[in-house]
N, C-alpha and C. Protein backbone atom coordinates (compact mmCIF):
# COMPACT_ATOMS: atom_id res chain seq x y z
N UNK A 1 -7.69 -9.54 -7.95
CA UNK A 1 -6.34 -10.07 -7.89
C UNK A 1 -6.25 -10.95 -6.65
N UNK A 2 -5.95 -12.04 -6.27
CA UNK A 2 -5.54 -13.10 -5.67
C UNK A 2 -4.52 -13.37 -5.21
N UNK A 3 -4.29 -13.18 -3.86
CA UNK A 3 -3.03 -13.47 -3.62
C UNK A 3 -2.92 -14.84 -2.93
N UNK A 4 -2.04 -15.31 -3.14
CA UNK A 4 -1.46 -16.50 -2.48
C UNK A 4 -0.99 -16.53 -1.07
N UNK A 5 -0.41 -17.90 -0.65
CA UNK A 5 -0.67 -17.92 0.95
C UNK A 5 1.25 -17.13 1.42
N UNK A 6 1.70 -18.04 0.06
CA UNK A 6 3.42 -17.27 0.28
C UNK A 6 3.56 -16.16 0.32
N UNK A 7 2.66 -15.14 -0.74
CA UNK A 7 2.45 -13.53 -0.50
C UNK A 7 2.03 -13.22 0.55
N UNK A 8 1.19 -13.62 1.48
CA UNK A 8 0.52 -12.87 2.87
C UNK A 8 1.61 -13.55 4.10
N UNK A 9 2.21 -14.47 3.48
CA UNK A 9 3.54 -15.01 4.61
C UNK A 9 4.31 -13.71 4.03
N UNK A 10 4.74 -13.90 3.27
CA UNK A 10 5.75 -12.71 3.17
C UNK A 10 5.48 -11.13 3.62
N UNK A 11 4.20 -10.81 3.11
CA UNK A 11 4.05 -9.59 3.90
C UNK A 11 4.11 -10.09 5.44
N UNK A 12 3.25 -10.73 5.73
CA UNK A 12 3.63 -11.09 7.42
C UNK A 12 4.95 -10.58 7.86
N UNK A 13 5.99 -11.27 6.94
CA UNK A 13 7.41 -11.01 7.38
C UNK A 13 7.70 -9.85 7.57
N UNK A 14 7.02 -9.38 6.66
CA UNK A 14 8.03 -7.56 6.68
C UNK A 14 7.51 -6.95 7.87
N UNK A 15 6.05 -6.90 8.22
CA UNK A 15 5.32 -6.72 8.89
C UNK A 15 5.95 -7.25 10.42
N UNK A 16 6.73 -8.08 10.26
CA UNK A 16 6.72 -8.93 11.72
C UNK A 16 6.11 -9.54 12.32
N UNK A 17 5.43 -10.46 11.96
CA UNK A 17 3.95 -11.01 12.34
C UNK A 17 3.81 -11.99 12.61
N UNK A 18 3.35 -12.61 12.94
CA UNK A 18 3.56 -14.16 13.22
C UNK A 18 1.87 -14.36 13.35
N UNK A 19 2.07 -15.30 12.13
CA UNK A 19 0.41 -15.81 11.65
C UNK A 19 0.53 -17.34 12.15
N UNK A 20 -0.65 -17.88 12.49
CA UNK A 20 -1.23 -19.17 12.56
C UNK A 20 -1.77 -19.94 10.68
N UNK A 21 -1.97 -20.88 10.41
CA UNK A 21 -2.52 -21.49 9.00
C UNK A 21 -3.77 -20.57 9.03
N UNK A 22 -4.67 -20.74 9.93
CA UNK A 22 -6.04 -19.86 10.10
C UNK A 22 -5.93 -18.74 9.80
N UNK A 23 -5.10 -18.21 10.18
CA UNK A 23 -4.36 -16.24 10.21
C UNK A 23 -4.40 -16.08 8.30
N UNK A 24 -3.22 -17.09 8.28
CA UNK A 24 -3.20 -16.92 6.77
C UNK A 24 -4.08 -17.27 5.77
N UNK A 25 -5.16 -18.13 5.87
CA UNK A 25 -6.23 -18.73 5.34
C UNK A 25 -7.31 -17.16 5.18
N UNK A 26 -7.76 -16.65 6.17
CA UNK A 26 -8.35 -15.82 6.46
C UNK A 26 -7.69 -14.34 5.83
N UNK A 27 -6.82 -13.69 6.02
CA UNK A 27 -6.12 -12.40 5.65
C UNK A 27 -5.70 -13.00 4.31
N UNK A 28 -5.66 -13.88 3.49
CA UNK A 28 -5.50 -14.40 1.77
C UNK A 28 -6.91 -13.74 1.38
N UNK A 29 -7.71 -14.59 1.89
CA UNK A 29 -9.36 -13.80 0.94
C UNK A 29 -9.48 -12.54 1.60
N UNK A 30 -9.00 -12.16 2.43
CA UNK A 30 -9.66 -10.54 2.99
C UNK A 30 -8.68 -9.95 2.04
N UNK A 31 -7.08 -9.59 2.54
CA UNK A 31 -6.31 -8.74 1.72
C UNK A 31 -6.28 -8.74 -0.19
N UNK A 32 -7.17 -10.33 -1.22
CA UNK A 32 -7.68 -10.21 -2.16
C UNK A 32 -8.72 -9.46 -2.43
N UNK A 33 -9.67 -9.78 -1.31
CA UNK A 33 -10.87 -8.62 -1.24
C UNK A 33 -10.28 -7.32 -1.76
N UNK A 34 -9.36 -7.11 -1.24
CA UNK A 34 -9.24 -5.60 -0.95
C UNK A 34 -8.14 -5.20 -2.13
N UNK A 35 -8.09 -6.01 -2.27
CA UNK A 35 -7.02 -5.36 -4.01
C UNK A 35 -7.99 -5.47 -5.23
N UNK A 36 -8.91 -6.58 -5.00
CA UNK A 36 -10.05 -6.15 -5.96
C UNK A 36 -10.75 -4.86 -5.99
N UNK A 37 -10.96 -4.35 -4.71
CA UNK A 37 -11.80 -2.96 -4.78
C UNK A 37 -10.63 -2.28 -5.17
N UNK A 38 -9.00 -2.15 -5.50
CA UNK A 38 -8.25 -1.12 -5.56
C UNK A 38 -8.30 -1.48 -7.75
N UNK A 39 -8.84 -2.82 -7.99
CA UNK A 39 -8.86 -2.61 -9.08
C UNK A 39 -9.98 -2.55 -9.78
N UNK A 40 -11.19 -2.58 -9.54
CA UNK A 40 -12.17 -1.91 -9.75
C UNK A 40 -11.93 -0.18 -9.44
N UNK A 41 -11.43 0.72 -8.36
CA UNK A 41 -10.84 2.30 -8.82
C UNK A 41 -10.11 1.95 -9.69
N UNK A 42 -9.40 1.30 -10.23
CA UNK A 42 -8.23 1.60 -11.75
C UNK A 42 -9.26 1.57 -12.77
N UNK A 43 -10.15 0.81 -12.67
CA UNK A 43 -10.52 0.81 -13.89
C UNK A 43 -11.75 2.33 -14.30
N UNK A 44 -11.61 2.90 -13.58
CA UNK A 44 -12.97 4.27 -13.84
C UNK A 44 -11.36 4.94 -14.23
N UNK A 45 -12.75 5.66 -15.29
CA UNK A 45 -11.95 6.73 -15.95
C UNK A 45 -11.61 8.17 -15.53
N UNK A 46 -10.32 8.45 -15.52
CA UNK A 46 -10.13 9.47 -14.43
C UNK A 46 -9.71 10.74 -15.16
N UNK A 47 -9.81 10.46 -17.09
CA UNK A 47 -8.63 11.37 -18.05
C UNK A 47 -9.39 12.63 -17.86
N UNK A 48 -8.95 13.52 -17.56
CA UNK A 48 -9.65 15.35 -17.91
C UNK A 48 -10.06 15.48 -16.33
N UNK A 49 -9.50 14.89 -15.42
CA UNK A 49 -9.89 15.62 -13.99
C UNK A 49 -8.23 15.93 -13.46
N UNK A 50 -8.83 17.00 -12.71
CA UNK A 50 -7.74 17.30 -11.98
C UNK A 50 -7.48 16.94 -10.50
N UNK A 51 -6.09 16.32 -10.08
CA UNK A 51 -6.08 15.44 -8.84
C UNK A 51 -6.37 16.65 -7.84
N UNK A 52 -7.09 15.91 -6.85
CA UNK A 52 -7.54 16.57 -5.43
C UNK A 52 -7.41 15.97 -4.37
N UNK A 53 -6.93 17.03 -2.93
CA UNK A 53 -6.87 15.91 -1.86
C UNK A 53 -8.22 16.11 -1.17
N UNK A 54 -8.89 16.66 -1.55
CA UNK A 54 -9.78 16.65 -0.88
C UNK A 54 -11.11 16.80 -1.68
N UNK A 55 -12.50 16.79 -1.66
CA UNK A 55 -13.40 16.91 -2.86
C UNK A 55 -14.28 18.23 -2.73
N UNK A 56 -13.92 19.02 -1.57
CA UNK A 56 -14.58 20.28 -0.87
C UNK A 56 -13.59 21.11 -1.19
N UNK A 57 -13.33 22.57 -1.48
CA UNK A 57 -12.38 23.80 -1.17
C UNK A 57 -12.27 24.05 0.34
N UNK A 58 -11.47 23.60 0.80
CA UNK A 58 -10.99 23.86 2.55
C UNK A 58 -10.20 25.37 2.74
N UNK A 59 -10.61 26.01 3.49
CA UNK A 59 -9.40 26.92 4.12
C UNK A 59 -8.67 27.11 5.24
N UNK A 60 -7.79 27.23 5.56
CA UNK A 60 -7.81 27.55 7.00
C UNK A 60 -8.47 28.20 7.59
N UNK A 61 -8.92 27.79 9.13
CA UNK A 61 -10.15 28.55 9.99
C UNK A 61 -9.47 28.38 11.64
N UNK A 62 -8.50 28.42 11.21
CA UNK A 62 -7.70 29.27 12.61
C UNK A 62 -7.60 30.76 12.80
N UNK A 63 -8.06 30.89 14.37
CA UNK A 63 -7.49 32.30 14.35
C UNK A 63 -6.59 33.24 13.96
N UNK A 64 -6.17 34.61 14.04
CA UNK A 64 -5.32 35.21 13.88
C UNK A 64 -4.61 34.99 14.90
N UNK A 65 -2.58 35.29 15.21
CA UNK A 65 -2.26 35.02 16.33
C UNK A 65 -1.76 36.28 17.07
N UNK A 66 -2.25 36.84 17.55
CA UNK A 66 -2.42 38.29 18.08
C UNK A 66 -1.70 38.30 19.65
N UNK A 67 -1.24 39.37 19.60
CA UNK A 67 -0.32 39.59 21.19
C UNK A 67 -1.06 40.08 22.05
N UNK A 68 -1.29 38.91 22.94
CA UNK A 68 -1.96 39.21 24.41
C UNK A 68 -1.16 39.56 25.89
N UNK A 69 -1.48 40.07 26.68
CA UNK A 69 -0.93 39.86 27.77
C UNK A 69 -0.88 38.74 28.72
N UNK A 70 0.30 37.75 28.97
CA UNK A 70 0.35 36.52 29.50
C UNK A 70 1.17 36.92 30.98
N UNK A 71 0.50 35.61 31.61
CA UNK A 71 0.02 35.50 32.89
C UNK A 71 1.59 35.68 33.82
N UNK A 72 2.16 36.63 34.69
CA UNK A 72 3.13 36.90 35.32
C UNK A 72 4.26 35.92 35.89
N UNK A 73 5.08 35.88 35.76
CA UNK A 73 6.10 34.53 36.09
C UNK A 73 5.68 34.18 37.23
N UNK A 74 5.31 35.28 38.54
CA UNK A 74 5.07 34.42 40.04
C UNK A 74 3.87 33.99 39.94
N UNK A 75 2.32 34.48 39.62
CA UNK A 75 1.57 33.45 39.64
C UNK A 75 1.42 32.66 38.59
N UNK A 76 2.31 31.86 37.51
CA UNK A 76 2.66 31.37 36.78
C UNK A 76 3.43 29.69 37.46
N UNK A 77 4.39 30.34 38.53
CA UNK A 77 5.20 29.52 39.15
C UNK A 77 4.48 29.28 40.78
N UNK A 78 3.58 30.46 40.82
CA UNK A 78 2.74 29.69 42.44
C UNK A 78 2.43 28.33 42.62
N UNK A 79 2.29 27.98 41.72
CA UNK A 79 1.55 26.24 42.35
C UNK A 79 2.58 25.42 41.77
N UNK A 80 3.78 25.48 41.20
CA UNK A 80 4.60 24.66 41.09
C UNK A 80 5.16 23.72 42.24
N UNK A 81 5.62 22.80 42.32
CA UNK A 81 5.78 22.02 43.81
C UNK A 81 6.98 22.24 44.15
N UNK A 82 8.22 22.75 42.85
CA UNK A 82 9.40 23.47 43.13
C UNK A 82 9.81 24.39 42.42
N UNK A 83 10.61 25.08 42.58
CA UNK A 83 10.92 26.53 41.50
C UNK A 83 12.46 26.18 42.22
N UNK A 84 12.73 27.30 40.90
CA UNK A 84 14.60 27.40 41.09
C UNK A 84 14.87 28.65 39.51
N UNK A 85 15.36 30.04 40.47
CA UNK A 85 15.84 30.88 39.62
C UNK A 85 14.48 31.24 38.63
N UNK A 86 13.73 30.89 39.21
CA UNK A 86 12.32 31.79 38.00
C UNK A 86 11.70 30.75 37.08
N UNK A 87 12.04 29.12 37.08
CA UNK A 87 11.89 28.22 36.34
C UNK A 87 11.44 27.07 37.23
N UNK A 88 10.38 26.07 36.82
CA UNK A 88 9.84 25.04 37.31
C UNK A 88 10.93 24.28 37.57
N UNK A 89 11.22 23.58 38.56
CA UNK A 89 12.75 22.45 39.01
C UNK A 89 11.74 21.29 39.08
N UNK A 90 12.25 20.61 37.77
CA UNK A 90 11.56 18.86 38.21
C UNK A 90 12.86 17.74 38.52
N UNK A 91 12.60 16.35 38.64
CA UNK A 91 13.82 15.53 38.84
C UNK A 91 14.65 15.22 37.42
N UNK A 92 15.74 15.51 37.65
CA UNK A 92 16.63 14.49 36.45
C UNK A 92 16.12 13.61 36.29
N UNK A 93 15.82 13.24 35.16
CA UNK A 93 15.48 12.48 33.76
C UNK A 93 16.50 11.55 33.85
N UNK A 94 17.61 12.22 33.07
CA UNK A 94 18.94 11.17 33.06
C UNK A 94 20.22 11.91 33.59
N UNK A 95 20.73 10.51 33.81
CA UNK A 95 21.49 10.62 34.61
C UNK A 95 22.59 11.29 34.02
């Protein structure tokens, strides 16, 4: 499929883009390139499979999340550069 130079201006547009003649000369045969390979996949036959996102059986392989003992509020807050009331004090953000 072939696209024209007004089609890759126009995507440009949506895109926001600002192409040169060269820009568009160049991204016309590449972005055709690339709708040809999307129609060469249309054309294989896909009837009697079932869709997959992936082509492997994946599982999750995260740990379990199990209750540990975590690290005490004062040496938690020792190396902070300020504290206030049991909590890290950084600068206002906004105003």
């Amino acid at each position: 499929m072939a696209l024209t130079s007004e089609e890759v201006l126009h995507i440009a547009r949506l895109a926001r883009i600002a192409l040169t003649e060269e820009d568009v000369r160049r991204f016309t045969a590449q972005l055709s390139g690339i709708l040809d390979h999307f129609t060469a996949l249309a054309a294989v036959d896909t009837a009697g499979l079932d869709p997959t996102a992936h082509p492997l059986p994946l599982s999750n392989v995260m740990r379990d999340d199990l209750v540990a003992p975590s690290l005490p509020q004062d040496l938690a807050l020792a190396n902070a550069p300020r504290t206030e009331d049991g909590y890290v004090r950084v600068r206002a953000v906004l105003e």
